[in-house]
N, C-alpha and C. Protein backbone atom coordinates (compact mmCIF):
# COMPACT_ATOMS: atom_id res chain seq x y z
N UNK A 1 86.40 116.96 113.08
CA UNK A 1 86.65 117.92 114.14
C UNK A 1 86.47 117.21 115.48
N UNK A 2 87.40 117.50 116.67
CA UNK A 2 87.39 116.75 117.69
C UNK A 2 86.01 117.21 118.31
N UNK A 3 85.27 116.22 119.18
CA UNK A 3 83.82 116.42 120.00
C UNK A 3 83.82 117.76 120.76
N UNK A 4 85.37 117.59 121.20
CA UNK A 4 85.39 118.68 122.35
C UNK A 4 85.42 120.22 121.65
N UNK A 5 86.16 120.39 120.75
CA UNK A 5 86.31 121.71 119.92
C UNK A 5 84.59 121.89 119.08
N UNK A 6 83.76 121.19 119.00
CA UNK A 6 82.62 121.15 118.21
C UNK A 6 81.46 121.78 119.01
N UNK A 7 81.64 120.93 120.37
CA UNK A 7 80.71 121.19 121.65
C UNK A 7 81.31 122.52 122.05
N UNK A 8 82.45 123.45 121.91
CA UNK A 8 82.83 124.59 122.69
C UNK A 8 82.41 125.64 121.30
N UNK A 9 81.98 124.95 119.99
CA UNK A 9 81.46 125.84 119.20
C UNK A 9 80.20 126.27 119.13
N UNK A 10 79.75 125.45 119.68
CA UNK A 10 78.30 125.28 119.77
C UNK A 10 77.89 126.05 120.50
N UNK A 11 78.44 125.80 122.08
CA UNK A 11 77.98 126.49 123.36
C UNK A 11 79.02 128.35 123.13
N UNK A 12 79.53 128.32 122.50
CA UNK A 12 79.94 129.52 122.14
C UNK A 12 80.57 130.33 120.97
N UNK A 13 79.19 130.52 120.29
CA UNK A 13 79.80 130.54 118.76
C UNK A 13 80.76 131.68 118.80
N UNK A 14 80.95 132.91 119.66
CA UNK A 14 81.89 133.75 119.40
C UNK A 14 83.36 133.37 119.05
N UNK A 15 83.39 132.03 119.55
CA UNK A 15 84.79 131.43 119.70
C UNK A 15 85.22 131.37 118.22
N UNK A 16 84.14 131.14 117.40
CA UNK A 16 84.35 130.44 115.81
C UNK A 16 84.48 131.58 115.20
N UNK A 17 84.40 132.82 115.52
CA UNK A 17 84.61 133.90 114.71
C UNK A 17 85.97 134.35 115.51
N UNK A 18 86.11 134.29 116.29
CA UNK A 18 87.46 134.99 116.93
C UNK A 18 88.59 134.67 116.25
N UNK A 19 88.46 133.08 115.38
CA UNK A 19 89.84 132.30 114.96
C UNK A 19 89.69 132.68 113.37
N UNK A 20 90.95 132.83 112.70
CA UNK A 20 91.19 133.21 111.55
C UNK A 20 91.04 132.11 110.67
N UNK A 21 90.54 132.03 109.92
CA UNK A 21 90.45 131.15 108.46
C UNK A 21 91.84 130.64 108.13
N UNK A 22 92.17 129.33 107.91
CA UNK A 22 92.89 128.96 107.64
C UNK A 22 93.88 129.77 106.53
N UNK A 23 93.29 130.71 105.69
CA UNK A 23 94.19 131.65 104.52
C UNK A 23 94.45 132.88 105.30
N UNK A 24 94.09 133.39 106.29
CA UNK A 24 93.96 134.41 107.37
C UNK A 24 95.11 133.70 108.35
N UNK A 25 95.65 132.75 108.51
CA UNK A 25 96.96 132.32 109.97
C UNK A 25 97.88 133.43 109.42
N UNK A 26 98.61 133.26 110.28
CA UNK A 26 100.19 133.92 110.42
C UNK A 26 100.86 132.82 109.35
N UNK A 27 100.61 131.78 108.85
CA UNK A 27 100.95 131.15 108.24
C UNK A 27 101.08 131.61 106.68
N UNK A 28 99.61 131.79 106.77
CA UNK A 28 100.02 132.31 105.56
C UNK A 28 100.04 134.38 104.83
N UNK A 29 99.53 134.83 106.03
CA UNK A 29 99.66 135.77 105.82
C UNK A 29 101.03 136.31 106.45
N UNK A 30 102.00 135.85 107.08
CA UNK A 30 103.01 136.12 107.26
C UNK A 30 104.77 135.32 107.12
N UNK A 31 104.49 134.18 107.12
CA UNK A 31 105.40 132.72 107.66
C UNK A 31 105.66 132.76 105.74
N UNK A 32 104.73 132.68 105.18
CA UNK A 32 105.17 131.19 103.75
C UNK A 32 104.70 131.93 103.21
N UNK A 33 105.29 132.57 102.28
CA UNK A 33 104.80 132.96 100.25
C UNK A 33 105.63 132.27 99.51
N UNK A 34 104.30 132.51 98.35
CA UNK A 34 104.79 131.67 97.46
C UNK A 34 105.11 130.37 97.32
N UNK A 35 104.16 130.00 97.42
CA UNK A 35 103.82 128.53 97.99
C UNK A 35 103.39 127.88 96.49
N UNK A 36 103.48 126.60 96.36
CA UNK A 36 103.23 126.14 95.13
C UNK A 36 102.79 124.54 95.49
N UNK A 37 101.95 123.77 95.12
CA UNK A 37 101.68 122.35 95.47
C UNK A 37 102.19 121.48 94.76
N UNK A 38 102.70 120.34 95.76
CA UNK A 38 103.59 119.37 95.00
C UNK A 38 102.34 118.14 94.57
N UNK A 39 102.61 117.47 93.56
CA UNK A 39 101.78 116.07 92.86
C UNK A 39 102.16 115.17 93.90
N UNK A 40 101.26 114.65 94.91
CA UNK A 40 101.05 113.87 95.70
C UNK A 40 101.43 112.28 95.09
N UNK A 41 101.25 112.41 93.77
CA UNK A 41 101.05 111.23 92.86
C UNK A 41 102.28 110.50 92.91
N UNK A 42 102.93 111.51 92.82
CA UNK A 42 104.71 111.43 92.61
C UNK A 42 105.75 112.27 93.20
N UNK A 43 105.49 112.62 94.20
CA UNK A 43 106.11 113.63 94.80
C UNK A 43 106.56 112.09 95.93
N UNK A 44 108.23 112.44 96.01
CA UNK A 44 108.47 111.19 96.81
C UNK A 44 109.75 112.40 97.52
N UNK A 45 109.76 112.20 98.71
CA UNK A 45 111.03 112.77 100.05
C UNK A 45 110.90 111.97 101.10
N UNK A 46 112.03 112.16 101.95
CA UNK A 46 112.28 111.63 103.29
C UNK A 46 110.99 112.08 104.08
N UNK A 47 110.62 113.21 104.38
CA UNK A 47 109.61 113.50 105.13
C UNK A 47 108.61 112.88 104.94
N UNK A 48 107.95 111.92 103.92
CA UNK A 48 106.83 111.64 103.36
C UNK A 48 106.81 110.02 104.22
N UNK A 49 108.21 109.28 104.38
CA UNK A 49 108.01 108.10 104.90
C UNK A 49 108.09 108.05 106.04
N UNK A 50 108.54 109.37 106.75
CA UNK A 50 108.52 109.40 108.12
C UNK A 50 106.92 109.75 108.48
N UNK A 51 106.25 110.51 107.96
CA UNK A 51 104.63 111.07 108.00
C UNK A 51 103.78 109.30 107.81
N UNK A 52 104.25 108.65 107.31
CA UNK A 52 103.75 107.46 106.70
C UNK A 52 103.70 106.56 107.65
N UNK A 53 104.76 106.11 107.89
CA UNK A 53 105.81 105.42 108.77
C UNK A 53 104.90 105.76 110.66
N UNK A 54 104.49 106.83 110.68
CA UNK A 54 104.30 107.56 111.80
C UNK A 54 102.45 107.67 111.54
N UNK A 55 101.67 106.82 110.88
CA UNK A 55 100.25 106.66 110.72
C UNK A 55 100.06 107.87 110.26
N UNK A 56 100.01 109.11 109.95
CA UNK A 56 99.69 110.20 109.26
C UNK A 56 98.78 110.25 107.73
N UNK A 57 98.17 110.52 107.80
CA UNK A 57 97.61 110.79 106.62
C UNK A 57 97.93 112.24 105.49
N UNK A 58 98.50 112.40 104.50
CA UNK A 58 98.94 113.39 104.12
C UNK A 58 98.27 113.75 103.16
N UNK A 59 97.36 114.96 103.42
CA UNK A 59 96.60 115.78 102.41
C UNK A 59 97.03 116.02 101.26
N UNK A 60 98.14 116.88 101.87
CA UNK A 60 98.89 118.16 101.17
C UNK A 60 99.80 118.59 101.25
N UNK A 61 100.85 118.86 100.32
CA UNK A 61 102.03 119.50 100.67
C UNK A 61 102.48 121.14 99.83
N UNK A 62 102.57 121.31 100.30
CA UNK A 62 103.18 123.16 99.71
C UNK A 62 104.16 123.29 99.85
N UNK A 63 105.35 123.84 98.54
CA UNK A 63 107.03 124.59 99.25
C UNK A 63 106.71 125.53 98.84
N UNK A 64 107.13 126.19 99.72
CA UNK A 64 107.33 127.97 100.04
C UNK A 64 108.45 128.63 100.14
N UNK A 65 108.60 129.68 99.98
CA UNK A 65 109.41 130.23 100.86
C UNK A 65 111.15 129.75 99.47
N UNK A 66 110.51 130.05 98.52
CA UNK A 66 111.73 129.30 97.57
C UNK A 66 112.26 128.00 97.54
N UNK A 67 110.65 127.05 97.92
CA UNK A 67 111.49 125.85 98.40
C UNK A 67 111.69 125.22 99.64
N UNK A 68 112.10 126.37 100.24
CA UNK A 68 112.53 125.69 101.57
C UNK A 68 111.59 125.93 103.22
N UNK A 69 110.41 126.11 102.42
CA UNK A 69 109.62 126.03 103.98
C UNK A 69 108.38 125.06 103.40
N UNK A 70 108.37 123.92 103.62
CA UNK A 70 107.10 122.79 103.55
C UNK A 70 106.09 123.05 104.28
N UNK A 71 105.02 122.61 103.91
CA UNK A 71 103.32 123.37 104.44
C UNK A 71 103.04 121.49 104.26
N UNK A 72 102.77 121.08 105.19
CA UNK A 72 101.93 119.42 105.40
C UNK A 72 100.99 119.76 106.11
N UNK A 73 99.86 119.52 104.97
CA UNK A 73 98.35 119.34 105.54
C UNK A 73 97.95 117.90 105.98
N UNK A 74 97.95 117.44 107.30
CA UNK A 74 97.24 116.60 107.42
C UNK A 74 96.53 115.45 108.16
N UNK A 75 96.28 114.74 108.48
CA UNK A 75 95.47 114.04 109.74
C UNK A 75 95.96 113.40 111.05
N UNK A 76 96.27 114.49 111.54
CA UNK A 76 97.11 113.50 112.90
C UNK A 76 96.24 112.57 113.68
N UNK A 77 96.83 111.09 114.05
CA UNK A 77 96.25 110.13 114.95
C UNK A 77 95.54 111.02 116.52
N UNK A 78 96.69 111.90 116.77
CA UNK A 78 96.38 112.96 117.89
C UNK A 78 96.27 114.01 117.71
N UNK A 79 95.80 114.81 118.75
CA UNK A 79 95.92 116.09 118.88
C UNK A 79 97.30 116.30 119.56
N UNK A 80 98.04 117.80 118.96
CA UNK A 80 99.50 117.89 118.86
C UNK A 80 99.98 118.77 120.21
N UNK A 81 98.74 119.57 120.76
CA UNK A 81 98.53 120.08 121.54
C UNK A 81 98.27 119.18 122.86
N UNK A 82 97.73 117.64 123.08
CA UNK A 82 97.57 117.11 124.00
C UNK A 82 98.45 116.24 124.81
N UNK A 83 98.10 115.40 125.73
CA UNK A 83 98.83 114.64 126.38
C UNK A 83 99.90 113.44 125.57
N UNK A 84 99.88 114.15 124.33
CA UNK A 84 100.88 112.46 123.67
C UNK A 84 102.47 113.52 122.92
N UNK A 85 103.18 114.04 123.95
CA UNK A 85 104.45 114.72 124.07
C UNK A 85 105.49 113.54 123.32
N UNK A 86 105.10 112.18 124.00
CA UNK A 86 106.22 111.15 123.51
C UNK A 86 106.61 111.22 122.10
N UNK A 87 104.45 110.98 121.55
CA UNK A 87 104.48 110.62 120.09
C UNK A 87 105.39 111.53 119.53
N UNK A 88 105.18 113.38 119.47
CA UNK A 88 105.43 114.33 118.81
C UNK A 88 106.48 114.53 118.82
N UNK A 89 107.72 114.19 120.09
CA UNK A 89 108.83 114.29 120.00
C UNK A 89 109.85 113.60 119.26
N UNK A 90 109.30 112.80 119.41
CA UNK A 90 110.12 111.35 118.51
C UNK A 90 109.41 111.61 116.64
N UNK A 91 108.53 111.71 116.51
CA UNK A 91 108.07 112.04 115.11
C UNK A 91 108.90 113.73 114.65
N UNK A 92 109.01 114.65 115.85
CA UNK A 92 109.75 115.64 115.38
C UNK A 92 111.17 115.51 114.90
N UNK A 93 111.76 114.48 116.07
CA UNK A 93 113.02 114.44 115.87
C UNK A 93 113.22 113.64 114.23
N UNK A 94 112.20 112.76 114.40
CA UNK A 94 112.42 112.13 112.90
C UNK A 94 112.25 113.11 111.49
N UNK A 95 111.41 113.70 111.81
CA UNK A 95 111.06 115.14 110.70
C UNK A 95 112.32 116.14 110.45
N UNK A 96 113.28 116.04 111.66
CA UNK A 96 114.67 116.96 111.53
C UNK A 96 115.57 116.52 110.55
N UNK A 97 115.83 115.12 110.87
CA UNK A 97 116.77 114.26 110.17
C UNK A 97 116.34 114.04 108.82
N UNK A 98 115.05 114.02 108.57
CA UNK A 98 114.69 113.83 107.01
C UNK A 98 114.16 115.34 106.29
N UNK A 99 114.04 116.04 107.35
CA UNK A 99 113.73 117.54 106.42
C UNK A 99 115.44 118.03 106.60
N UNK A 100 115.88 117.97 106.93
CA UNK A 100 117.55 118.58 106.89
C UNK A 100 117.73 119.79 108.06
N UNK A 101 117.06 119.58 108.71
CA UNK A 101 116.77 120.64 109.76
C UNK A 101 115.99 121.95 109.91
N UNK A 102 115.51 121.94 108.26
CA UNK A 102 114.39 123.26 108.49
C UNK A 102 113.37 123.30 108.35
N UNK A 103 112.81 124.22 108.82
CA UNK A 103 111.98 124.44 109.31
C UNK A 103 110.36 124.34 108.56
N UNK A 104 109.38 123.84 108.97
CA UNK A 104 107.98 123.40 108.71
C UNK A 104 107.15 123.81 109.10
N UNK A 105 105.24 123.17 108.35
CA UNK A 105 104.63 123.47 109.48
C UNK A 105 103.66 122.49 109.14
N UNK A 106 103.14 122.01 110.30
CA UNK A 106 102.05 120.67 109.85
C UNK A 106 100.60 121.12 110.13
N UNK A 107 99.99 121.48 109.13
CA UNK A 107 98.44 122.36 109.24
C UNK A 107 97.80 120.75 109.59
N UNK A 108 97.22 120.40 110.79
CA UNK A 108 96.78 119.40 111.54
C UNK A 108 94.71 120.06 110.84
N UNK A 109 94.39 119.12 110.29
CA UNK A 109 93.05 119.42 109.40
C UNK A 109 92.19 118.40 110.70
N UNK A 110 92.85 117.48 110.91
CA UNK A 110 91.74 116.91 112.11
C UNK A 110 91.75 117.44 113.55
N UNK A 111 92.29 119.04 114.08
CA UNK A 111 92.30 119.12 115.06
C UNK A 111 92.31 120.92 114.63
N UNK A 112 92.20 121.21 113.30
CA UNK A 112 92.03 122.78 112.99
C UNK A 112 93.25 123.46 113.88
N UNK A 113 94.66 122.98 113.68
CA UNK A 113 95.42 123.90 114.30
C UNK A 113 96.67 123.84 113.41
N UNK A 114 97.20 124.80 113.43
CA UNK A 114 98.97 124.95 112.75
C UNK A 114 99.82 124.80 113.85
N UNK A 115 101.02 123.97 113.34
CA UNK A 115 101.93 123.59 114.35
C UNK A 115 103.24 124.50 113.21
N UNK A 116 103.77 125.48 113.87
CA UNK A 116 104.91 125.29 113.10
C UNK A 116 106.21 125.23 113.96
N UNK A 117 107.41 124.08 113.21
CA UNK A 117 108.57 123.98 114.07
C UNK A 117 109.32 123.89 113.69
N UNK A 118 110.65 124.14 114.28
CA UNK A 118 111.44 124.91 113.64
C UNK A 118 112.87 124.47 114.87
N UNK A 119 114.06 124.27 114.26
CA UNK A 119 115.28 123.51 115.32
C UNK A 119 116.49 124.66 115.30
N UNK A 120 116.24 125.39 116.24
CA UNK A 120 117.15 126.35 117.09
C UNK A 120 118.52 125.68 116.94
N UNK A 121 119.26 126.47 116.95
CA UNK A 121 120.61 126.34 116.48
C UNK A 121 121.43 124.96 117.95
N UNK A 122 120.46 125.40 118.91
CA UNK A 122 120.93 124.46 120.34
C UNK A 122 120.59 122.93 119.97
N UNK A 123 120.08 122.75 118.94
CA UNK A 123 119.57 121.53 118.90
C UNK A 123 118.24 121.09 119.40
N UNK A 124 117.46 122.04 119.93
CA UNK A 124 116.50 121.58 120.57
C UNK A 124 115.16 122.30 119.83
N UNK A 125 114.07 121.89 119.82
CA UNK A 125 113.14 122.20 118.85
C UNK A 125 112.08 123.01 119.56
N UNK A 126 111.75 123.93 118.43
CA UNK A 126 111.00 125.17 118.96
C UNK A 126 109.46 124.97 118.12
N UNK A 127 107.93 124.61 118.98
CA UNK A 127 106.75 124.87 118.69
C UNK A 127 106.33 125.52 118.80
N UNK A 128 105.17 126.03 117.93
CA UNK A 128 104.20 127.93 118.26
C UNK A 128 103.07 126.74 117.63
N UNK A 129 101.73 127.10 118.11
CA UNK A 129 100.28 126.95 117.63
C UNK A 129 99.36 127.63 117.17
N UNK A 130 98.84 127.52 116.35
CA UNK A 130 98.21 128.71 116.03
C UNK A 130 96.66 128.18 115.65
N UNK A 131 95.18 128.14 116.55
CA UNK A 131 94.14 127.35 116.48
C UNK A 131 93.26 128.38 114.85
N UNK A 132 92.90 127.43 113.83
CA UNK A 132 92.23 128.15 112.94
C UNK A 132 90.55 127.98 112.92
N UNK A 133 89.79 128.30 112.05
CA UNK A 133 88.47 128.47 112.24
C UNK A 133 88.61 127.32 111.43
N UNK A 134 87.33 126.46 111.10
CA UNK A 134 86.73 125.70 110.21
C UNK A 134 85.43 126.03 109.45
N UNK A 135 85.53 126.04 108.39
CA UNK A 135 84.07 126.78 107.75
C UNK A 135 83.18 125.75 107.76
């Protein structure tokens, strides 16, 4: 957990109850059913060498949604929310071309937040955040 999100738990625990449990997001109580986990062991796609390729560490993966909505749990170098726009853009655009253009969501476990994104018909890519609790 980043220093800064740890120290704002500390000095205000209301904050840690305000945020929903990771099984409590919009993620999963609204976005993705039916979700099923793929064998990490052997589970091989385009998205996996771009996550790779891009220092990522990959927890976890879930298809949902019949398949076609991927759930990636896992350790971003950054926070997705901060000053590194370059990294995320260029790793998004790479995530388009190897997911086929739809739509994801990368549950970020080292920064307790859901990113999900998703490429508008304009070509241009659409983020929502959604900060979760940590037990």
């Amino acid at each position: 957990m980043p220093r800064f999100l740890l120290l704002m738990l500390l000095l205000f625990p209301c904050l840690a109850s305000a945020l929903p449990t990771l099984e409590n997001t919009q993620l999963y109580s609204g976005t993705a059913s039916d979700c099923r986990d793929v064998d990490l062991a052997i589970w091989q796609h385009p998205t996996r060498k771009v996550l790779v390729k891009n220092d990522i560490k990959l927890e976890r993966v879930q298809l949902c949604n019949g398949g076609h909505y991927p759930i990636f749990q896992v350790q971003l170098p950054y926070d997705p929310r901060g000053q590194t726009k370059n990294y995320f853009l260029q790793l998004y655009e790479q995530m388009r071309a190897a997911n086929g253009k739809w739509p994801y969501a990368l549950v970020a476990s080292s920064d307790a937040v859901v990113v999900y994104v998703s490429y508008p018909k304009d070509d241009g890519i659409a983020l929502d955040y959604e900060s979760y609790a940590v037990p």
